[in-house]
Protein backbone atom coordinates (compact mmCIF):
# COMPACT_ATOMS: atom_id res chain seq x y z
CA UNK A 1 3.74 -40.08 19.65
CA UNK A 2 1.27 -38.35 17.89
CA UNK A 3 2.32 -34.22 16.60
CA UNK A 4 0.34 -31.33 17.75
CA UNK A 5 0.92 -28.01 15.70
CA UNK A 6 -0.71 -25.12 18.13
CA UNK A 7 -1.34 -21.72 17.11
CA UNK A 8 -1.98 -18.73 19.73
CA UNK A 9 -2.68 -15.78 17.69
CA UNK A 10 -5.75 -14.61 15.91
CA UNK A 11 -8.56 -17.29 16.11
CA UNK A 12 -10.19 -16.38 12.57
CA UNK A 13 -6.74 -15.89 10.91
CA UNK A 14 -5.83 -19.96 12.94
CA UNK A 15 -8.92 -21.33 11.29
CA UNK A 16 -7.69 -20.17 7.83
CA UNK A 17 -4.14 -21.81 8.67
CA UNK A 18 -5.99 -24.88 9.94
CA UNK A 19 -7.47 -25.46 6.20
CA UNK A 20 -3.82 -24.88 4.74
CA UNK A 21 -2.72 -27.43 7.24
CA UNK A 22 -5.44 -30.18 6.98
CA UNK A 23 -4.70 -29.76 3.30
CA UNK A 24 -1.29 -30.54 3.31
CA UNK A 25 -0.74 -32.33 6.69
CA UNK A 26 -3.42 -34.31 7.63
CA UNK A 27 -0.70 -36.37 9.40
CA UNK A 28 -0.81 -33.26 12.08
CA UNK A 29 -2.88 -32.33 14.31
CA UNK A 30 -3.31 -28.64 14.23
CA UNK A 31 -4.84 -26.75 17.25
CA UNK A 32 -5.91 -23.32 17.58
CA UNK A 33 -5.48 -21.96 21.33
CA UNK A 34 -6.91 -22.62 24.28
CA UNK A 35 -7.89 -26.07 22.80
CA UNK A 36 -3.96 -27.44 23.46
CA UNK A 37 -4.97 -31.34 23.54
CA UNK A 38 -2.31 -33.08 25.27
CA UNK A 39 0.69 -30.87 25.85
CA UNK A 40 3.04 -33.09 25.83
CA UNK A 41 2.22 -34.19 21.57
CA UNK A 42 2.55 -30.01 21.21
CA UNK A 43 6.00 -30.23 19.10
CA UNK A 44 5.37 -26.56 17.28
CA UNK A 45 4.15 -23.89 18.47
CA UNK A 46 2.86 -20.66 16.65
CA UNK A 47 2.39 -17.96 18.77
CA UNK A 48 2.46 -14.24 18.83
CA UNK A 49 2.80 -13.85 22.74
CA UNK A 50 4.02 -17.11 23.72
CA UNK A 51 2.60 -18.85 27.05
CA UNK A 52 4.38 -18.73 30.14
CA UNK A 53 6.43 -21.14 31.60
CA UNK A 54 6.39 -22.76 28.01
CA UNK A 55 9.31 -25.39 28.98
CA UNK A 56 7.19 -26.95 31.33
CA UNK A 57 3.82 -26.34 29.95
CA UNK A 58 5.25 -28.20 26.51
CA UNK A 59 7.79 -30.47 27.85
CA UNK A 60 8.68 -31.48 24.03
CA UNK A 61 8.09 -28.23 22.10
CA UNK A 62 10.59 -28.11 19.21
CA UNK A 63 10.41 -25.26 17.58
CA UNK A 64 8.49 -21.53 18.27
CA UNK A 65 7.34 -19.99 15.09
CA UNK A 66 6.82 -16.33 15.76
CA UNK A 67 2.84 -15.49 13.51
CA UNK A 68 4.80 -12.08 12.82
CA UNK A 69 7.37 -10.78 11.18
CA UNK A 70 9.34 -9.06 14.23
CA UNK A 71 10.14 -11.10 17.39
CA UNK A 72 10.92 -8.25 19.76
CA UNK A 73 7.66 -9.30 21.37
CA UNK A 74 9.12 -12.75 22.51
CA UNK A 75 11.38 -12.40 25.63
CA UNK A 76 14.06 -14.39 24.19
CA UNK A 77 15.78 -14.57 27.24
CA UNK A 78 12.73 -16.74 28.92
CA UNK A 79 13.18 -19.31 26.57
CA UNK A 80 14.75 -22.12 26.76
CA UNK A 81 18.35 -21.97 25.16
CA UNK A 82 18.25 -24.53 22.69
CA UNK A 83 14.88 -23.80 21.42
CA UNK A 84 15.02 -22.61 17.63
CA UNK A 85 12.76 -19.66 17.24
CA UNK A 86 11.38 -18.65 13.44
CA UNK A 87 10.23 -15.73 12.41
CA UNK A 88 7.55 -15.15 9.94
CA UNK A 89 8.84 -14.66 6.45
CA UNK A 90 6.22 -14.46 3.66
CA UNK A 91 5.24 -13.32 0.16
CA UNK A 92 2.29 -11.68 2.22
CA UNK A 93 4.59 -8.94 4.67
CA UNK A 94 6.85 -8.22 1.82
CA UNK A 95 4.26 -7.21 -0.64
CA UNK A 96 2.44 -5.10 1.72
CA UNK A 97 5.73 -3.25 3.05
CA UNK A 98 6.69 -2.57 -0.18
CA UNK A 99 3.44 -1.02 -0.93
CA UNK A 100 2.88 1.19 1.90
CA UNK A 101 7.05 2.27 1.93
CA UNK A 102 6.38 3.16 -2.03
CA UNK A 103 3.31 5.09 -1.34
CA UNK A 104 4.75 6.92 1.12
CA UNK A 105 8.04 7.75 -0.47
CA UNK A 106 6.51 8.69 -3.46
CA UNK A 107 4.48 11.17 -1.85
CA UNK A 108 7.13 13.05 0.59
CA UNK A 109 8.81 13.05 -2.78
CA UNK A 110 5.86 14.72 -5.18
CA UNK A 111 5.68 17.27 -1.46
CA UNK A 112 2.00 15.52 -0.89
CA UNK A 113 1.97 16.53 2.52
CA UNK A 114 2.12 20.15 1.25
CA UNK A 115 -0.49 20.24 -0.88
CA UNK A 116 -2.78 18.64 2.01
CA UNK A 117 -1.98 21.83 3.87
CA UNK A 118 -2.37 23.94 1.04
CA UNK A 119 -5.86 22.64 0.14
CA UNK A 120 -6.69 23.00 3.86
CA UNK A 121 -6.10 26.63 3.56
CA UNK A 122 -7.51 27.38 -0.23
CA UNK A 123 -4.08 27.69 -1.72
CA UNK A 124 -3.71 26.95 -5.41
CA UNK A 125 0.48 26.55 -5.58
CA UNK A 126 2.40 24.37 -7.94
CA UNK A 127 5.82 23.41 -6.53
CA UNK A 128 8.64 22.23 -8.26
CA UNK A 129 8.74 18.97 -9.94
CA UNK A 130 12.31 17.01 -8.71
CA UNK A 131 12.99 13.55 -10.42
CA UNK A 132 13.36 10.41 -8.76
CA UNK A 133 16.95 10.03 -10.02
CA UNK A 134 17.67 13.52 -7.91
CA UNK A 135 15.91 12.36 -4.39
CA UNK A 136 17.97 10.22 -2.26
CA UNK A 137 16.59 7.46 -0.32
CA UNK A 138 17.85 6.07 2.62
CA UNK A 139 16.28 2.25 4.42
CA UNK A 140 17.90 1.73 7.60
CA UNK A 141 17.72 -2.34 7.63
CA UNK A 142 18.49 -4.29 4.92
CA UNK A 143 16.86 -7.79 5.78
CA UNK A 144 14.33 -9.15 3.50
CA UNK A 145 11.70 -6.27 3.67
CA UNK A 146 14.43 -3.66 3.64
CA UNK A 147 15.79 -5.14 0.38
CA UNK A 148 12.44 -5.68 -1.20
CA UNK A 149 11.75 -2.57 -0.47
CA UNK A 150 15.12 -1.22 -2.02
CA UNK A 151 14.62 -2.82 -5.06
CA UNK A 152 10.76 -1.31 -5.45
CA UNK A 153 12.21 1.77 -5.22
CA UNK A 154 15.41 1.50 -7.43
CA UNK A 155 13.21 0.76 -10.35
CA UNK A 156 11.22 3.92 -9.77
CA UNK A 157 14.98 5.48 -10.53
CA UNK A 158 15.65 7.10 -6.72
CA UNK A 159 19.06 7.29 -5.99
CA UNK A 160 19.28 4.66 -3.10
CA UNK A 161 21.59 3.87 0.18
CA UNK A 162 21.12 0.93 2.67
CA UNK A 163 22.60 0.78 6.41
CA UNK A 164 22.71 -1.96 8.64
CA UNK A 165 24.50 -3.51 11.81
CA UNK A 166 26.72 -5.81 9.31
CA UNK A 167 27.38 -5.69 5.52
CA UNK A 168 25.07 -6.21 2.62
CA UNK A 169 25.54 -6.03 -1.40
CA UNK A 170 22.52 -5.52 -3.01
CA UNK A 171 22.02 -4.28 -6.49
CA UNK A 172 21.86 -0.16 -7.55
CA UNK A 173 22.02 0.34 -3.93
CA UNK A 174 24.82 2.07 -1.88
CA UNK A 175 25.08 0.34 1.10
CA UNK A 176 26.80 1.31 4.28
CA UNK A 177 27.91 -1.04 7.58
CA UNK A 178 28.12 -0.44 10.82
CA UNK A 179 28.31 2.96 13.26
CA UNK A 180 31.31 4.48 11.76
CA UNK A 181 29.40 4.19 8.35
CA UNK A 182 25.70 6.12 9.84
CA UNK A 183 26.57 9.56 9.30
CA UNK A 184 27.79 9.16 5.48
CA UNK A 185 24.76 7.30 5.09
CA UNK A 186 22.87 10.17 7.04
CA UNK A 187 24.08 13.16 5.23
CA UNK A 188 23.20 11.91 2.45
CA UNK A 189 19.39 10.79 2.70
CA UNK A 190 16.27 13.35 1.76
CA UNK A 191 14.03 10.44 3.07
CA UNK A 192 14.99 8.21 5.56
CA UNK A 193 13.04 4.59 5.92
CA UNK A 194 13.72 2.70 9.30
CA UNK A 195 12.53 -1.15 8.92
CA UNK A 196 15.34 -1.65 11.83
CA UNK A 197 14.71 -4.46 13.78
CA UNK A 198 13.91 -4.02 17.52
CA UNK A 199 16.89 -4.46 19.93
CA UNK A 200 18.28 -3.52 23.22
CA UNK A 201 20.93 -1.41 19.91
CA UNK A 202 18.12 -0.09 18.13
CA UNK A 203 15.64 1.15 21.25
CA UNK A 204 15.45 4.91 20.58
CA UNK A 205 17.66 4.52 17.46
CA UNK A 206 15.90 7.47 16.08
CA UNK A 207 16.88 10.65 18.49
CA UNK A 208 17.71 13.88 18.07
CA UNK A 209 21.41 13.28 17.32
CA UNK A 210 20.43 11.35 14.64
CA UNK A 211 18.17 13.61 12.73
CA UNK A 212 20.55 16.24 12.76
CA UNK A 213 22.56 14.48 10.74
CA UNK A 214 19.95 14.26 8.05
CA UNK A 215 19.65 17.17 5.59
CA UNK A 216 17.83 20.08 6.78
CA UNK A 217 13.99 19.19 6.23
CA UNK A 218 14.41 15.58 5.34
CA UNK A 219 11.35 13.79 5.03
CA UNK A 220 10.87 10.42 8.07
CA UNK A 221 8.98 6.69 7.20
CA UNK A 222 8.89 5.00 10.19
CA UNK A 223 7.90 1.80 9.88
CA UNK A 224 9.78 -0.24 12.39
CA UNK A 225 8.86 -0.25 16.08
CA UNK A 226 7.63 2.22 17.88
CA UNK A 227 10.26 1.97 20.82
CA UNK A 228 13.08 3.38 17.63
CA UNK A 229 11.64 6.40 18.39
CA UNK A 230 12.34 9.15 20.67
CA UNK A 231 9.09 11.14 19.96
CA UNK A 232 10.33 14.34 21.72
CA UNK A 233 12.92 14.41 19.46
CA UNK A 234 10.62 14.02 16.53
CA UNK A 235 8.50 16.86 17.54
CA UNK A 236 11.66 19.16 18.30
CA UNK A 237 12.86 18.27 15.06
CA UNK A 238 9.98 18.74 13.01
CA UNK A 239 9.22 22.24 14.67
CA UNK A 240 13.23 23.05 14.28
CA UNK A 241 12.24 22.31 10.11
CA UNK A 242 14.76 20.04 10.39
CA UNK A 243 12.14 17.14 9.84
CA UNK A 244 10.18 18.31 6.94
CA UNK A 245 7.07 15.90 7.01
CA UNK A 246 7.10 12.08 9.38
CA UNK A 247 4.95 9.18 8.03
CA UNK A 248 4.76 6.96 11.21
CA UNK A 249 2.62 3.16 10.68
CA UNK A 250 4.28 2.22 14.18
CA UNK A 251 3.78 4.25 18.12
CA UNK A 252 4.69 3.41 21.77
CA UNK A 253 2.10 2.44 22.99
CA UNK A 254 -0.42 1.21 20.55
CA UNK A 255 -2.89 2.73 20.05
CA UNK A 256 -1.93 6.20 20.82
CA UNK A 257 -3.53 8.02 23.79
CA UNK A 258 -6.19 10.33 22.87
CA UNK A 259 -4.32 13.46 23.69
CA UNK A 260 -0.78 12.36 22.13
CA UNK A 261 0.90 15.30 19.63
CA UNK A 262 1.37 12.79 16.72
CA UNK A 263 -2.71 12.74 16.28
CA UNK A 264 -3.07 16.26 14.71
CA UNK A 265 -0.02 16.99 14.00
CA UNK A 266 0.17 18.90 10.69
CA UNK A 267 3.77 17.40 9.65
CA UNK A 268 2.66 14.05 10.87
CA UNK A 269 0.34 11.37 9.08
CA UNK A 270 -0.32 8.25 11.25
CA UNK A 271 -1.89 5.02 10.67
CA UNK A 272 -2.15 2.33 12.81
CA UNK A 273 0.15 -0.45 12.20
CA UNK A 274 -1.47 -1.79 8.88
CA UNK A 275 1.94 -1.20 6.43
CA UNK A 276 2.43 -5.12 6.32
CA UNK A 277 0.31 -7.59 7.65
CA UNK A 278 0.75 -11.21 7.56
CA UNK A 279 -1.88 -13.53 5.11
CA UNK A 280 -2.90 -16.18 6.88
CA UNK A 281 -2.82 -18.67 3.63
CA UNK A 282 0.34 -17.71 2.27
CA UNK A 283 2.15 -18.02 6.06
CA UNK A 284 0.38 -21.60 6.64
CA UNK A 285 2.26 -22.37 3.87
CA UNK A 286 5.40 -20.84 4.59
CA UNK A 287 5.54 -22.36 8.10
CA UNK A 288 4.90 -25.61 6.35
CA UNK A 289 7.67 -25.18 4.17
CA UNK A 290 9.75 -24.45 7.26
CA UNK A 291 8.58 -27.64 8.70
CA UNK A 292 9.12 -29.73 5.83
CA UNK A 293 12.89 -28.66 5.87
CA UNK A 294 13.44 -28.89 9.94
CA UNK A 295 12.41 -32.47 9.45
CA UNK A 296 15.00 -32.75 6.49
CA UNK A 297 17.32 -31.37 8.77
CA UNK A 298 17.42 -27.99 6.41
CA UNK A 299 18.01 -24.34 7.83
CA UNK A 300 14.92 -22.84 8.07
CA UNK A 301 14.14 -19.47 6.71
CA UNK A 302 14.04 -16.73 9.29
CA UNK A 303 15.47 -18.62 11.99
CA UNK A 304 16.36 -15.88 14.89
CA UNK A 305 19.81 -15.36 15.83
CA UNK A 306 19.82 -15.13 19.93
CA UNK A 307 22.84 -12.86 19.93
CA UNK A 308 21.70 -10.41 17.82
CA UNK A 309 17.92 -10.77 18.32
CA UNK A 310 16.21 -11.39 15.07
């Protein structure tokens, strides 16, 4: 039987895998969506928003690749059990969350927001200079991007903490486990990072209980999902001073109504999902990779765990 690789996402981003593919694995025959060919040759499927009824409709799929990062958009549940699904892990997503987390730590950290405000309102006002090594830095996930991240930002020479569902060790970094763990790590975080995966857990992880555990006038990156957030809560907090300044790449829903607080808020600077985007040539070839060690009967990297949900 002959193998069909399909891809459902972007079409211009599918024609740039395509090339990757016909490069590599001319033995395939790669597929951009609607054109399926014969569904039952469709072994792989690439797909941000997977079809429905995708048992049937691909009565020998193998494996689902998700063409993100984050498979909170799949509804795991609707799959079929024994189906292995893969997220997208890539050289692409992790430079460009490292980027966008650096930028915007470094300037809560150097009080950027501030001087926007100041130079709004004519106001010449140098603030205090604090050194990395005295601002502490808090990632809430420590999976690939939360690590990569980490590591960015140790080298700058901020003091550094981790948290996550289960325990990590990762180098200069002070990493906490678990809920019993959350407030230590809390307390002691001047700029908290979420790059949490979305869960049934995690949905409206970031509440009001939460940021009052942070110091008073801690500085927010939220760069997760927008569902984390309770956005009341933000808003309370960041009138309360107890949020000093909230960088948000990530909203429920996207994009934001035209009304919505977040747009002009003064404490708030939004952007619309860009932090980390996947690169089409680099993820042909990481999916190929992935491929290359399913049919060696390898793990594959970024293979979802149903239980916990990524």
């Amino acid at each position: 039987m002959n193998t069909t690789f399909l891809y459902k996402s972007d079409p211009a981003r599918g024609r740039q895998w395509a090339e990757v593919f016909n490069r590599h694995r001319p033995d395939i025959d790669f597929r951009i969506w609607p054109d399926i060919g014969d569904p039952a040759q469709v072994r792989f499927l690439a797909a941000w928003v997977p079809p429905k009824d995708i048992a049937e409709r691909f009565p020998n799929l193998e494996v689902l690749f998700s063409s993100g990062a984050g498979v909170d958009q799949f509804d795991l549940a609707a799959l079929p059990a024994a189906l292995p699904v893969v997220r997208m892990v890539e050289p692409g997503i992790v430079r460009g969350m490292v980027e966008y987390v650096t930028h915007a730590v470094l300037g809560l950290h150097r009080d950027m927001p501030q001087y926007r405000r100041q130079q709004q309102e004519g106001q010449w006002q140098p603030l205090p200079v604090r050194p990395a090594a005295e601002r502490r830095v808090g990632v809430l996930g420590l999976g690939s991007l939360g690590q990569a991240v980490l590591a960015q930002l140790v080298a700058l020479g901020f003091d550094c903490a981790g948290w996550s569902r289960s325990r990590h060790a990762v180098d200069g970094v002070q990493c906490h486990a678990g809920a019993e763990e959350l407030p230590a790590f809390l307390a002691r975080t001047d700029i908290l990072v979420c790059l949490l995966p979305l869960t049934d857990s995690t949905r409206g992880f970031l509440d009001a209980k939460l940021f009052s555990m942070l110091p008073m006038g801690a500085g927010l990156v939220h760069v997760g999902r927008g569902p984390h957030l309770v956005e009341a809560d933000l808003l309370d907090a960041l009138a309360s001073g107890q949020i000093g300044d909230a960088v948000l790449d990530v909203a429920d829903p996207e994009p934001l109504p035209p009304a919505h607080a977040f747009w002009r808020h003064p404490r708030i600077q939004l952007t619309p999902h860009i932090a980390s985007m996947t690169q089409p040539l680099s993820a042909a070839e990481a999916v190929l990779d992935n491929l290359r060690r399913f049919e060696a009967g390898e793990p594959m990297v970024g293979r979802v765990d149903r239980i916990k949900g990524y």
